[in-house]
N, C-alpha and C. Protein backbone atom coordinates (compact mmCIF):
# COMPACT_ATOMS: atom_id res chain seq x y z
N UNK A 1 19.50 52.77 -23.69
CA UNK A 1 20.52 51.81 -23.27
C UNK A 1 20.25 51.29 -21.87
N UNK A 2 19.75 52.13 -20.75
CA UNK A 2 19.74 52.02 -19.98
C UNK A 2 18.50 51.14 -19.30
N UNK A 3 17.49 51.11 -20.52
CA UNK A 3 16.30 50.35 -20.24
C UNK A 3 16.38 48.78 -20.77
N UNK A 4 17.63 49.08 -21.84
CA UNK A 4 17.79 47.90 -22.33
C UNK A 4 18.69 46.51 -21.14
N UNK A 5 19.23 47.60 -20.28
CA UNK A 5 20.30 46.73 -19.03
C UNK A 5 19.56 46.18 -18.33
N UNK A 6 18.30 46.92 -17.93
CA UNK A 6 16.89 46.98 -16.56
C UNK A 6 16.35 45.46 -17.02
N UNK A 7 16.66 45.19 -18.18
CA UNK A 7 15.11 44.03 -18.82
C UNK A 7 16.25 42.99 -18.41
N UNK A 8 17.81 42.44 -18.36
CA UNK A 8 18.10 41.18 -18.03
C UNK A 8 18.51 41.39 -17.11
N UNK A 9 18.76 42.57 -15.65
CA UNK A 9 18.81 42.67 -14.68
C UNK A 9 17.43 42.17 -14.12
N UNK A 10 16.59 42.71 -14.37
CA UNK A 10 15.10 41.89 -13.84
C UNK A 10 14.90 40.65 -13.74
N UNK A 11 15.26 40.54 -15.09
CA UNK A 11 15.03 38.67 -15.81
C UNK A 11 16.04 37.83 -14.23
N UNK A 12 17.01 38.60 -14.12
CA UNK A 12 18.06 37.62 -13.14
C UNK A 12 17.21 37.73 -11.61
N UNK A 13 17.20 39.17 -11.43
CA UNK A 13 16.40 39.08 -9.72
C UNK A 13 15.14 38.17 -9.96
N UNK A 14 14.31 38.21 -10.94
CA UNK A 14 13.16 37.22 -10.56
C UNK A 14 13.58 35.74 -10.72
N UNK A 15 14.02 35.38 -11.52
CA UNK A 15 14.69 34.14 -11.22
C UNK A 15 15.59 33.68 -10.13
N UNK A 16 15.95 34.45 -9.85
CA UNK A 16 16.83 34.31 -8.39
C UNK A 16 15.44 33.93 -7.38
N UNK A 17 14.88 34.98 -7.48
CA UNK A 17 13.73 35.09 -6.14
C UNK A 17 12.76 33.70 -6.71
N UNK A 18 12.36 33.32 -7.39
CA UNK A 18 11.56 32.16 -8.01
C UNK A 18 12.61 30.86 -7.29
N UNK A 19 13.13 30.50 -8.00
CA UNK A 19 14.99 29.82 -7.37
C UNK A 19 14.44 29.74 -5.90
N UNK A 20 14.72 30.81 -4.91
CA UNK A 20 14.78 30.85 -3.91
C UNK A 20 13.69 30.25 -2.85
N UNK A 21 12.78 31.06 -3.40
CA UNK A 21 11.15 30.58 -2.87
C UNK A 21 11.06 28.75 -3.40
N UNK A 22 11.39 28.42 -4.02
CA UNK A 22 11.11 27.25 -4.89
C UNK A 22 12.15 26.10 -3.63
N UNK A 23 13.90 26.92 -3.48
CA UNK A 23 13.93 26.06 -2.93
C UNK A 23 13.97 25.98 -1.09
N UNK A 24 13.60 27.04 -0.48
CA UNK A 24 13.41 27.13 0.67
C UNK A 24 11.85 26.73 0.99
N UNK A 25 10.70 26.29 0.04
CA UNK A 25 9.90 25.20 -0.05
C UNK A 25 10.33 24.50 0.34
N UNK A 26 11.24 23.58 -1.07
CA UNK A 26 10.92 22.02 -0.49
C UNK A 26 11.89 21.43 0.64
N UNK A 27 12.63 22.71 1.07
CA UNK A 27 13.75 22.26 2.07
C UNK A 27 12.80 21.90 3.83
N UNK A 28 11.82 22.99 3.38
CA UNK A 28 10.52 23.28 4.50
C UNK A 28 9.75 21.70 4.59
N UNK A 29 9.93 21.72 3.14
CA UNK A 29 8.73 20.29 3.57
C UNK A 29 9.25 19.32 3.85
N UNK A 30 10.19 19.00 3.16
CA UNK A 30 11.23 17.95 3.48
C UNK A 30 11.70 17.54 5.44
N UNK A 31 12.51 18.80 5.64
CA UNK A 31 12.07 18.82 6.95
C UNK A 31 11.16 18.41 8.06
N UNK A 32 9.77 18.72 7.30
CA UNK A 32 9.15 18.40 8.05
C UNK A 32 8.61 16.94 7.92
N UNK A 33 8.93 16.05 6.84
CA UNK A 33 8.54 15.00 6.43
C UNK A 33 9.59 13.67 7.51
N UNK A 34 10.79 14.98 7.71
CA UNK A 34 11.64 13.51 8.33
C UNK A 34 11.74 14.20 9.63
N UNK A 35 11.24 15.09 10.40
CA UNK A 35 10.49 15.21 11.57
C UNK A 35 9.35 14.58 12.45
N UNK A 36 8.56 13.60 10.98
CA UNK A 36 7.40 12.98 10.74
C UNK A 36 6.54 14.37 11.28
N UNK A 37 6.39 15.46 10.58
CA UNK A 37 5.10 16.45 11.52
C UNK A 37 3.83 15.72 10.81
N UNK A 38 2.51 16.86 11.91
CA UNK A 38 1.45 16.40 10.69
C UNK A 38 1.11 17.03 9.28
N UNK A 39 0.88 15.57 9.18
CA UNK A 39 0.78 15.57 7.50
C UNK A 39 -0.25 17.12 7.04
N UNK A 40 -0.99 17.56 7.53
CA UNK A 40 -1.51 19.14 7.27
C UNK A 40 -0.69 19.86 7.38
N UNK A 41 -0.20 19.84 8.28
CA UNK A 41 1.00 21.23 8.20
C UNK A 41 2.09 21.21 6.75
N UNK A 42 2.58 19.73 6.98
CA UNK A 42 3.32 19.43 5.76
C UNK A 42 2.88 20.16 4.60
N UNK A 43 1.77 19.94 4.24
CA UNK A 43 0.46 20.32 3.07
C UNK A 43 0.66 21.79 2.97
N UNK A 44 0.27 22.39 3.79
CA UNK A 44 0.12 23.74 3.76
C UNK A 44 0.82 24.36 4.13
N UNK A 45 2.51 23.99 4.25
CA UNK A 45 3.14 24.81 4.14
C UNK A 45 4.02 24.37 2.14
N UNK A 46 3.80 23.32 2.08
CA UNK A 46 3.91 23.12 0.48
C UNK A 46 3.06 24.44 -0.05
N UNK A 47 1.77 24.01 0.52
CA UNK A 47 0.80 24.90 -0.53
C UNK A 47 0.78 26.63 -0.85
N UNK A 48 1.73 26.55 0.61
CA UNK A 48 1.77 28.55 0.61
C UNK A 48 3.14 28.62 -0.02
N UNK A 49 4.00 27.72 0.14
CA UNK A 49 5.09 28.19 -0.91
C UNK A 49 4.83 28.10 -2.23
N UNK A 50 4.02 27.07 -2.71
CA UNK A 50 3.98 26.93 -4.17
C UNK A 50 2.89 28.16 -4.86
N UNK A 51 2.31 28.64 -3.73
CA UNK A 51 1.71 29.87 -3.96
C UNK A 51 2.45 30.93 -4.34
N UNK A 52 3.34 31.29 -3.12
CA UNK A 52 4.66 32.66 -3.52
C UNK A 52 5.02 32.24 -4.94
N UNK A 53 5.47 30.97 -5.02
CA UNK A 53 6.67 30.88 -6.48
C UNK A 53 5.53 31.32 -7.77
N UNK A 54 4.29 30.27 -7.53
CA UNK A 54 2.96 30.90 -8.33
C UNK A 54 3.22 32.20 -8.62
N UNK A 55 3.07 33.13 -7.70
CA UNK A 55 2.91 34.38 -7.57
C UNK A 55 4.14 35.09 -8.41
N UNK A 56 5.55 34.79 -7.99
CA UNK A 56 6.22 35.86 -8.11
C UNK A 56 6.77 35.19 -9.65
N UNK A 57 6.16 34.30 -10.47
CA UNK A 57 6.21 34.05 -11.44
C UNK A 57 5.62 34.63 -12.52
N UNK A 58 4.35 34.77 -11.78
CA UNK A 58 3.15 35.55 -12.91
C UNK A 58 3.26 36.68 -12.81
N UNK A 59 4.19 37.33 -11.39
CA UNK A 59 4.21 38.80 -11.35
C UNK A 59 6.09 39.03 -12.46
N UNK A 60 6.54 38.27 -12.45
CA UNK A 60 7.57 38.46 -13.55
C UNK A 60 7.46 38.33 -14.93
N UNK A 61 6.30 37.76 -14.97
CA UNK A 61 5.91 37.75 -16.58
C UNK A 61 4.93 38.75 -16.62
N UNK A 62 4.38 39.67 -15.65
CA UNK A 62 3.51 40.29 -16.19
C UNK A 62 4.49 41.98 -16.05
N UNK A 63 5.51 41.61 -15.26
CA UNK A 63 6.38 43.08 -15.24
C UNK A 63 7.36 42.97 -16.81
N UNK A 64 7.84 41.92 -16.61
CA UNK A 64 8.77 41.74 -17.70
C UNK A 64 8.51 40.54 -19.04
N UNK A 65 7.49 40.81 -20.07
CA UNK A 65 6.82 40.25 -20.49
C UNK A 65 7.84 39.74 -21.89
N UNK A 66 8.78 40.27 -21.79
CA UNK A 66 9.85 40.06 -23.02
C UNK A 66 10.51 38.51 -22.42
N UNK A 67 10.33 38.32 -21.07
CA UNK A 67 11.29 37.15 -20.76
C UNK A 67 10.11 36.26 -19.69
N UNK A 68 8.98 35.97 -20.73
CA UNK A 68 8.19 35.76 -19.51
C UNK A 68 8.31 33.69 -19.68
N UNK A 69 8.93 33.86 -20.98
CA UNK A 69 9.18 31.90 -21.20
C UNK A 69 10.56 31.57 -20.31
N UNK A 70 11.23 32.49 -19.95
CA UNK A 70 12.40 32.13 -19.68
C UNK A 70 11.96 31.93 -18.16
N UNK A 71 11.42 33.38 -17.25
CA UNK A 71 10.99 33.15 -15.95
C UNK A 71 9.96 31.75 -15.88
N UNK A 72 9.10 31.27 -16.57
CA UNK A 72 8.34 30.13 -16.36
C UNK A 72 8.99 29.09 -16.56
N UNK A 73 10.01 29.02 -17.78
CA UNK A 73 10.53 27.80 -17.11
C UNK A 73 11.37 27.36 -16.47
N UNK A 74 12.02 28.56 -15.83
CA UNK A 74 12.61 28.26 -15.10
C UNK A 74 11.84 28.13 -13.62
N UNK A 75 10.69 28.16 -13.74
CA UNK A 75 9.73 28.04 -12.21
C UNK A 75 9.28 26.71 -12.40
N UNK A 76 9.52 26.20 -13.77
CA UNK A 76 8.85 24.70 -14.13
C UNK A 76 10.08 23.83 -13.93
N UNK A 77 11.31 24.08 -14.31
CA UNK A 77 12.13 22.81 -14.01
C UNK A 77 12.79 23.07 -12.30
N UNK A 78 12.30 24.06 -11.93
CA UNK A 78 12.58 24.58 -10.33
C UNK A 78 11.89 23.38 -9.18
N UNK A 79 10.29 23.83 -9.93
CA UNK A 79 9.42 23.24 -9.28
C UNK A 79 9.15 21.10 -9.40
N UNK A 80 10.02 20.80 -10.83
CA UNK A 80 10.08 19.67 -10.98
C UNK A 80 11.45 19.25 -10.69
N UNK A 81 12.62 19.66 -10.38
CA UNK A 81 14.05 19.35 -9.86
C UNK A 81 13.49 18.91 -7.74
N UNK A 82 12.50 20.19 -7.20
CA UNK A 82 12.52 20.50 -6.28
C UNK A 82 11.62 19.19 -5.88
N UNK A 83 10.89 19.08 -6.42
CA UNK A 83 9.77 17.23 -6.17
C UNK A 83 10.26 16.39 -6.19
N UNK A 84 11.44 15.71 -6.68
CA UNK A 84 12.71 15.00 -7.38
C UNK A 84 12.59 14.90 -6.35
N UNK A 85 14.23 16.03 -5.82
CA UNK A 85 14.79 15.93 -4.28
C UNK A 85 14.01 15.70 -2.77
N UNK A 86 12.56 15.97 -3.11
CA UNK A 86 11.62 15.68 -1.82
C UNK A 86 11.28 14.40 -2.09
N UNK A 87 11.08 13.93 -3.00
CA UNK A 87 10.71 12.64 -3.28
C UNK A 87 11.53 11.67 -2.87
N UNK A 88 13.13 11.70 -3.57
CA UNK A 88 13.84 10.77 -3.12
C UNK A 88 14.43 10.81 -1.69
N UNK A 89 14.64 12.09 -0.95
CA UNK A 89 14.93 12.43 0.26
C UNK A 89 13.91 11.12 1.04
N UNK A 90 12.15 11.06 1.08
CA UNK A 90 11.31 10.74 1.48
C UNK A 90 11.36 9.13 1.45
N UNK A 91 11.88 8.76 0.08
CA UNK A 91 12.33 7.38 -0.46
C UNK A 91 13.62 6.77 1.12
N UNK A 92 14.35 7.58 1.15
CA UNK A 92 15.70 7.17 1.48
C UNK A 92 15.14 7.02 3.10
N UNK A 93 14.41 8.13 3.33
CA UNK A 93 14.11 7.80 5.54
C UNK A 93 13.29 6.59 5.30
N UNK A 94 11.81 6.42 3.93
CA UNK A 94 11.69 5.19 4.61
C UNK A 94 12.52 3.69 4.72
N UNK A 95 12.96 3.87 3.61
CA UNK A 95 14.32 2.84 3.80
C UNK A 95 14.78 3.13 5.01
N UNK A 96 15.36 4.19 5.51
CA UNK A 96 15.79 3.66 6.73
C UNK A 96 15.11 3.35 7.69
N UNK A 97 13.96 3.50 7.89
CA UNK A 97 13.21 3.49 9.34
C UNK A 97 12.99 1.97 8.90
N UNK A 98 12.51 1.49 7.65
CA UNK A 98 12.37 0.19 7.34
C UNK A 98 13.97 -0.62 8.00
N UNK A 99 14.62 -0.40 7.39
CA UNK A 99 15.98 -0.89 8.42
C UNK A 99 16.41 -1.01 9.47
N UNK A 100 15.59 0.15 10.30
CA UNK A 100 16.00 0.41 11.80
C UNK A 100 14.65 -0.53 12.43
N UNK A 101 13.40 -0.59 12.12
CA UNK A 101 12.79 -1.26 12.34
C UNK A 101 12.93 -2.94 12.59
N UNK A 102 13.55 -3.40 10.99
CA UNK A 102 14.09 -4.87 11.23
C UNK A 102 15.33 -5.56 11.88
N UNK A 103 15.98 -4.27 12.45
CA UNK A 103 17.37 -4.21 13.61
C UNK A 103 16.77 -4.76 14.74
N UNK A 104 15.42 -3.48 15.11
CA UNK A 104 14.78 -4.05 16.67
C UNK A 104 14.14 -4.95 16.62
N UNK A 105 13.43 -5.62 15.61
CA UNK A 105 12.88 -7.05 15.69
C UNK A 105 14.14 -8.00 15.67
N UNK A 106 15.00 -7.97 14.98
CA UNK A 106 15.86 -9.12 15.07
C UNK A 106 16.78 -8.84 16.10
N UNK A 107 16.96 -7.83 17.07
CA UNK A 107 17.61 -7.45 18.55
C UNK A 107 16.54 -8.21 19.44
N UNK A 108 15.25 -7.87 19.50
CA UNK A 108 14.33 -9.09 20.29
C UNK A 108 14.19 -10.11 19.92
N UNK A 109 14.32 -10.66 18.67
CA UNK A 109 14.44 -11.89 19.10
C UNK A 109 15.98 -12.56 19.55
N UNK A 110 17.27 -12.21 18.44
CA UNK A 110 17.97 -12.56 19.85
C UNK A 110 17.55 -12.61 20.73
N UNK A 111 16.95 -11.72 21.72
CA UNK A 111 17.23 -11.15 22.86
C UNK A 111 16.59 -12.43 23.27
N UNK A 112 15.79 -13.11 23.17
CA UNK A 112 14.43 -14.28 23.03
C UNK A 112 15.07 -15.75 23.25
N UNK A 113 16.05 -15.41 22.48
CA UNK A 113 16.68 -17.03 21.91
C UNK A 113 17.82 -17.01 23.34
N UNK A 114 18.45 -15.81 23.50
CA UNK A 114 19.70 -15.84 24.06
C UNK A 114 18.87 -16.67 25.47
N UNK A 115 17.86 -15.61 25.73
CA UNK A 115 17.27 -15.72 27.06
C UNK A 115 17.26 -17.68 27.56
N UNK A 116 16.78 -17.94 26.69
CA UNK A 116 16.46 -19.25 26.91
C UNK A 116 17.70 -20.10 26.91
N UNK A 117 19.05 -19.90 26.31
CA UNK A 117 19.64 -20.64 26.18
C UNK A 117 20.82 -19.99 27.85
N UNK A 118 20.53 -18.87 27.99
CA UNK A 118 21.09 -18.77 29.43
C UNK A 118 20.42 -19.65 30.90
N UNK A 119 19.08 -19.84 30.27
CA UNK A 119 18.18 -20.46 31.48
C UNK A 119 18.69 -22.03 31.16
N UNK A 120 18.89 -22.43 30.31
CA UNK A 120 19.44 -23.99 30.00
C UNK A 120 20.92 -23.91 30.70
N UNK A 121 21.99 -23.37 30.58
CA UNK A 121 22.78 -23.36 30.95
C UNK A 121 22.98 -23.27 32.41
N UNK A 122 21.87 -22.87 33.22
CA UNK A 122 21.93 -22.69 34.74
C UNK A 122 21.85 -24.41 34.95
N UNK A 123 20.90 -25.31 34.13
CA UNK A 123 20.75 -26.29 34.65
C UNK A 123 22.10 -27.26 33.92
N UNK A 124 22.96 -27.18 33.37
CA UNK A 124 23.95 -27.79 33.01
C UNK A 124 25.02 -27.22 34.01
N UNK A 125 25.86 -25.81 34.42
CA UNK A 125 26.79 -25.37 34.69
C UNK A 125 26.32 -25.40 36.33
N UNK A 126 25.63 -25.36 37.08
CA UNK A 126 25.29 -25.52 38.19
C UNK A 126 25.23 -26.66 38.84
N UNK A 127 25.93 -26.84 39.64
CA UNK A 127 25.67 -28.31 40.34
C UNK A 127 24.65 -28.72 41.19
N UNK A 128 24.28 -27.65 41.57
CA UNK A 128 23.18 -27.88 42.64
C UNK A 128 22.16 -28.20 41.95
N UNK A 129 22.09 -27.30 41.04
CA UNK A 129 20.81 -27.29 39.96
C UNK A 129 20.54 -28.68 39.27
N UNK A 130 21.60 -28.97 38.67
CA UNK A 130 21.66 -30.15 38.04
C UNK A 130 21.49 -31.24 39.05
N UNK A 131 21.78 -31.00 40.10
CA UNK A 131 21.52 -32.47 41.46
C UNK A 131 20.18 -32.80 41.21
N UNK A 132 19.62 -31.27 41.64
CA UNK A 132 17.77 -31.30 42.01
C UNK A 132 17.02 -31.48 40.77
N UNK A 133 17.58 -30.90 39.14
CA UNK A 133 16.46 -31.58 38.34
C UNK A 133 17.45 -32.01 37.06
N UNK A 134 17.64 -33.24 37.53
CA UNK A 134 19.00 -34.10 36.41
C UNK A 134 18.12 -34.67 35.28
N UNK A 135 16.63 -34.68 35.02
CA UNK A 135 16.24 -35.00 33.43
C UNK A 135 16.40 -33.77 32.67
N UNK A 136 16.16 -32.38 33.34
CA UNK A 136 16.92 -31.45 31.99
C UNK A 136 17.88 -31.42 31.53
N UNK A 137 19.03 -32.71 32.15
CA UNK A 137 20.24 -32.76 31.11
C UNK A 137 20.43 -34.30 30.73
N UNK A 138 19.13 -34.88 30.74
CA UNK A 138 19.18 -36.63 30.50
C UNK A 138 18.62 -36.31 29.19
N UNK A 139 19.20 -36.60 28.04
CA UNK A 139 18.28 -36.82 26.60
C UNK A 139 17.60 -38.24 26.66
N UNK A 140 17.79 -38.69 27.79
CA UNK A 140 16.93 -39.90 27.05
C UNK A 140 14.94 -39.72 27.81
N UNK A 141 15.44 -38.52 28.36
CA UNK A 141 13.94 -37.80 28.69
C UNK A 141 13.09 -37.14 26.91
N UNK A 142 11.90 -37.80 26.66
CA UNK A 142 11.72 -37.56 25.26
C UNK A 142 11.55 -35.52 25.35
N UNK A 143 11.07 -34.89 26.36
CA UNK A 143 11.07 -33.75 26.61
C UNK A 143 12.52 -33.04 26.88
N UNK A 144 13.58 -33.42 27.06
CA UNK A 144 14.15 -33.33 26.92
C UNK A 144 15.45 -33.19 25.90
N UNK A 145 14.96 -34.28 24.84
CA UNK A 145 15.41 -34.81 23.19
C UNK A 145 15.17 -33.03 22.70
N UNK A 146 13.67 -32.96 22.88
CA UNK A 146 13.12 -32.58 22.07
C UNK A 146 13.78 -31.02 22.15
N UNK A 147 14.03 -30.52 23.29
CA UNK A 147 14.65 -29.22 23.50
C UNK A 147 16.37 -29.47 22.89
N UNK A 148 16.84 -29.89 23.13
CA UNK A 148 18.14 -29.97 22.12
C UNK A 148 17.83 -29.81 20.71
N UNK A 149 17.06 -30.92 20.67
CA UNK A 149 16.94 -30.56 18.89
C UNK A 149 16.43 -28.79 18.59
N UNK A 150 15.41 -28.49 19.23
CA UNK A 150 14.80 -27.20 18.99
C UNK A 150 16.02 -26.71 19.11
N UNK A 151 16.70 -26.31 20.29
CA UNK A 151 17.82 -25.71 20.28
C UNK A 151 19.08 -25.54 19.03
N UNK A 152 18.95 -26.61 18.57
CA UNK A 152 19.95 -26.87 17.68
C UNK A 152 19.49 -26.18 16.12
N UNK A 153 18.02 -26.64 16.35
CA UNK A 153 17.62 -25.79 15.07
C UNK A 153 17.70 -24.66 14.84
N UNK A 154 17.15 -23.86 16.11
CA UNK A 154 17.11 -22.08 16.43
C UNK A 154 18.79 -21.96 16.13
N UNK A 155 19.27 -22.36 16.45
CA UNK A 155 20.79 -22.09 15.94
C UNK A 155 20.95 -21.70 14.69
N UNK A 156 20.62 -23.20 14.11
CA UNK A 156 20.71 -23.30 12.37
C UNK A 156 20.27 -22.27 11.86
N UNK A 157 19.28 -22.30 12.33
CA UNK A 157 18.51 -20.92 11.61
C UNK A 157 18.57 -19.65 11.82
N UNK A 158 19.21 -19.06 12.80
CA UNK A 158 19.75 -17.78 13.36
C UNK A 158 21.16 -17.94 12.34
N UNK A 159 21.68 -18.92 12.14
CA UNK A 159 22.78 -18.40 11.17
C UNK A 159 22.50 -18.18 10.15
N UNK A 160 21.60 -18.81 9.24
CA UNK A 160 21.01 -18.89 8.11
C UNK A 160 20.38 -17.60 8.01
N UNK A 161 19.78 -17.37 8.75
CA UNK A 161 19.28 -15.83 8.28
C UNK A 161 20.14 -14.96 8.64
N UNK A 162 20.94 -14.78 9.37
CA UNK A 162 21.90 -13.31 9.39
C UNK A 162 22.59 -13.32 8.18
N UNK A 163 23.15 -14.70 7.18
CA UNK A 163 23.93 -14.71 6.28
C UNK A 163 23.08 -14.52 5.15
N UNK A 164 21.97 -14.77 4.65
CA UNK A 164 20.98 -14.79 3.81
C UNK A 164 20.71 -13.75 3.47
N UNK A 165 20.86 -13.49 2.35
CA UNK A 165 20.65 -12.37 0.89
C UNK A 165 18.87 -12.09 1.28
N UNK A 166 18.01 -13.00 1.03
CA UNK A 166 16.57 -12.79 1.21
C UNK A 166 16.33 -13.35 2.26
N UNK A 167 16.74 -13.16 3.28
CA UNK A 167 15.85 -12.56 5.02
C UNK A 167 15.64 -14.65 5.87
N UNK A 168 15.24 -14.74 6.32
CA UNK A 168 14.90 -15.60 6.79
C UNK A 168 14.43 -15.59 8.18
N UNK A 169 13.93 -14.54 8.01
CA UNK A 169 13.54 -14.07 9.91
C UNK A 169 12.52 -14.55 10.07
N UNK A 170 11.70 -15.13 9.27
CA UNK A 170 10.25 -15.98 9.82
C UNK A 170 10.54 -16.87 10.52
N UNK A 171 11.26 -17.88 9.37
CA UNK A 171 11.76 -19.50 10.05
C UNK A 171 12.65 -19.30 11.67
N UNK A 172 13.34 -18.19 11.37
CA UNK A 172 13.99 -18.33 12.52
C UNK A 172 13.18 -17.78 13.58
N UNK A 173 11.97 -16.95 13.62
CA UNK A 173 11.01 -16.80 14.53
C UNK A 173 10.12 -17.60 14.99
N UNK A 174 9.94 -18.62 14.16
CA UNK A 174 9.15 -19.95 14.36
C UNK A 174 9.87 -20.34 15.02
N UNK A 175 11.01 -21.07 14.77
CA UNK A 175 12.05 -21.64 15.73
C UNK A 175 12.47 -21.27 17.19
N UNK A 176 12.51 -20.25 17.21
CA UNK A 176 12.89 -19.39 18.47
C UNK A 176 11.01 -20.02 19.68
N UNK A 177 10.48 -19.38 18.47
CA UNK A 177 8.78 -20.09 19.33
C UNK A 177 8.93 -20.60 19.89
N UNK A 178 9.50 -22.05 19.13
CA UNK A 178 9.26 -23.44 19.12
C UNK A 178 10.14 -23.59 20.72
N UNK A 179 11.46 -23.30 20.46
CA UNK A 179 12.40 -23.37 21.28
C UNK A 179 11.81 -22.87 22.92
N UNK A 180 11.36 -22.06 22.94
CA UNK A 180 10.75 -21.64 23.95
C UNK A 180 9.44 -22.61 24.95
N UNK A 181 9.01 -22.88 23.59
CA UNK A 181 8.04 -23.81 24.42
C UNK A 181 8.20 -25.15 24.39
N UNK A 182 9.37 -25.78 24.08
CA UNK A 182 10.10 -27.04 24.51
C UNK A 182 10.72 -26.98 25.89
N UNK A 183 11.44 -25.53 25.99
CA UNK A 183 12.18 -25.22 27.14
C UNK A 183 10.93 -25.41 28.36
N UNK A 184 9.88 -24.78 28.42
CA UNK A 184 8.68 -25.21 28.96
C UNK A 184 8.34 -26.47 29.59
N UNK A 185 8.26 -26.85 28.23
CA UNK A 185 7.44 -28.76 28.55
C UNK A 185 8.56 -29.33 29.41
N UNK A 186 10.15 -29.13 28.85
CA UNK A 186 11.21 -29.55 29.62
C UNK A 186 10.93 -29.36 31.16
N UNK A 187 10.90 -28.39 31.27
CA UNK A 187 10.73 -27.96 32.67
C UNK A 187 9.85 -28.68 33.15
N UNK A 188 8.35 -28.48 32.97
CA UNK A 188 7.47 -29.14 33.55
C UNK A 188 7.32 -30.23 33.82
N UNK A 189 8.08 -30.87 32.62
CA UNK A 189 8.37 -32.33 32.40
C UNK A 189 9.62 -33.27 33.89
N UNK A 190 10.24 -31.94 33.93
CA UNK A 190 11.56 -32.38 35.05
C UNK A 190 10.74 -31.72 36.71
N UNK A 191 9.93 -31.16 36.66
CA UNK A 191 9.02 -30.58 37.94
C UNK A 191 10.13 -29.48 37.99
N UNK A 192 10.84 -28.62 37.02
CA UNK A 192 11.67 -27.45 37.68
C UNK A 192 11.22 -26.34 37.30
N UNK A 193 11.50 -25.72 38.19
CA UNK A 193 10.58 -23.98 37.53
C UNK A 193 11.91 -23.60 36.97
N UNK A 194 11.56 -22.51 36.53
CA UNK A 194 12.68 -21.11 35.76
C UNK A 194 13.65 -21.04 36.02
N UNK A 195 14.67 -20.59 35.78
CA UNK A 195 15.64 -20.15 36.35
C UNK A 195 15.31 -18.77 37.27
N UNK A 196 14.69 -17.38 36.30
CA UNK A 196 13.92 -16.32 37.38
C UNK A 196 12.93 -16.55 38.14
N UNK A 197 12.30 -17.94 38.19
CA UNK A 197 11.59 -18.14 39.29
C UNK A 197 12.07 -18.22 40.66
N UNK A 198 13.66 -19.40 40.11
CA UNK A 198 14.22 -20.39 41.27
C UNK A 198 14.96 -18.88 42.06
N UNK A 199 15.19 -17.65 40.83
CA UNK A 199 15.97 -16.47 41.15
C UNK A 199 14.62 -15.63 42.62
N UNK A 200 14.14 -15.68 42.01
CA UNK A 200 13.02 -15.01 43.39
C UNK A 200 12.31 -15.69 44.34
N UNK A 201 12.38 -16.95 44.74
CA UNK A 201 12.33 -17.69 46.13
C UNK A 201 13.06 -16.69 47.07
């Protein structure tokens, strides 16, 4: 009777311990995947766990050979539940880093667009400014035309893509370009430097 209790008391501790090893693996690798470590270490610490579970699998089928389909597969849907969860875990950071990535590109370029449209505004809201170079606010300067319109577009298009289902951050990076180097010709065109230029005289 008593040998007969020993055989599904066993059956449970090795499955437990299989279970265990199986999932303090992929919790290991996982970890280390959204740590970004190196990719070797990653490897070989996969490889020494999938070793133990190896191990204490074949050593449960070879102690307890009456339940040796039950211990394997349960090391087989262990070991394929446990790839699942590393897999999609792995799925989900790069999505995010992909996300956090296209935050800081579209934070610089704001940052790009704003810049320029604060340096335009020194020469409109300033009087002095506007005394000394009055074609950056004459449109009938063709260098001048031409920065409004840019301006107006980088607009358009900074709205258009924040609202836009499929992205539009090219056009509006072209634009922003564009905008920038109208603001330029403007300038040069009116003989005025920068605004952080006129700032460090």
């Amino acid at each position: 009777m008593t040998a007969l209790l020993a055989i599904p008391v066993q059956t449970v501790l090795a499955v437990v311990v299989i279970c265990a090893l199986i999932a303090l693996t992929s919790v290991a690798v996982s970890r280390g995947l959204e740590r970004d470590q190196d990719r070797d270490g990653i490897f070989w610490t996969g490889f020494t766990g999938g070793f133990a579970c190896l191990g204490a699998m074949t050593g449960a089928m070879v102690v307890i050979p009456e339940t040796a389909a039950i211990t394997g597969l349960t090391g087989l849907l262990g070991v394929g539940m446990a790839a699942g969860w590393v897999w999609r875990g792995e799925q989900e950071r790069g999505a995010r880093r992909r996300r956090q990535m296209v935050e800081r590109e579209w934070a610089a370029l704001r940052a790009r667009h704003e810049s320029v449209l604060q340096r335009w505004v020194s020469y409109e809201l300033d009087p002095a400014v506007a005394i000394d170079y009055p074609a950056m606010t004459d449109l009938r300067q063709a260098e001048t035309a031409l920065l409004v319109r840019a301006m107006r577009r980088a607009a358009v298009l900074r709205e258009q893509a924040e609202t836009a289902d499929d992205g539009g951050a090219p056009a509006y990076e072209s634009a922003v370009a564009e905008l920038e180097a109208a603001f330029e010709a403007a300038e040069q065109a009116a003989g005025a430097r920068s605004t952080a230029h006129r700032e460090d005289r």
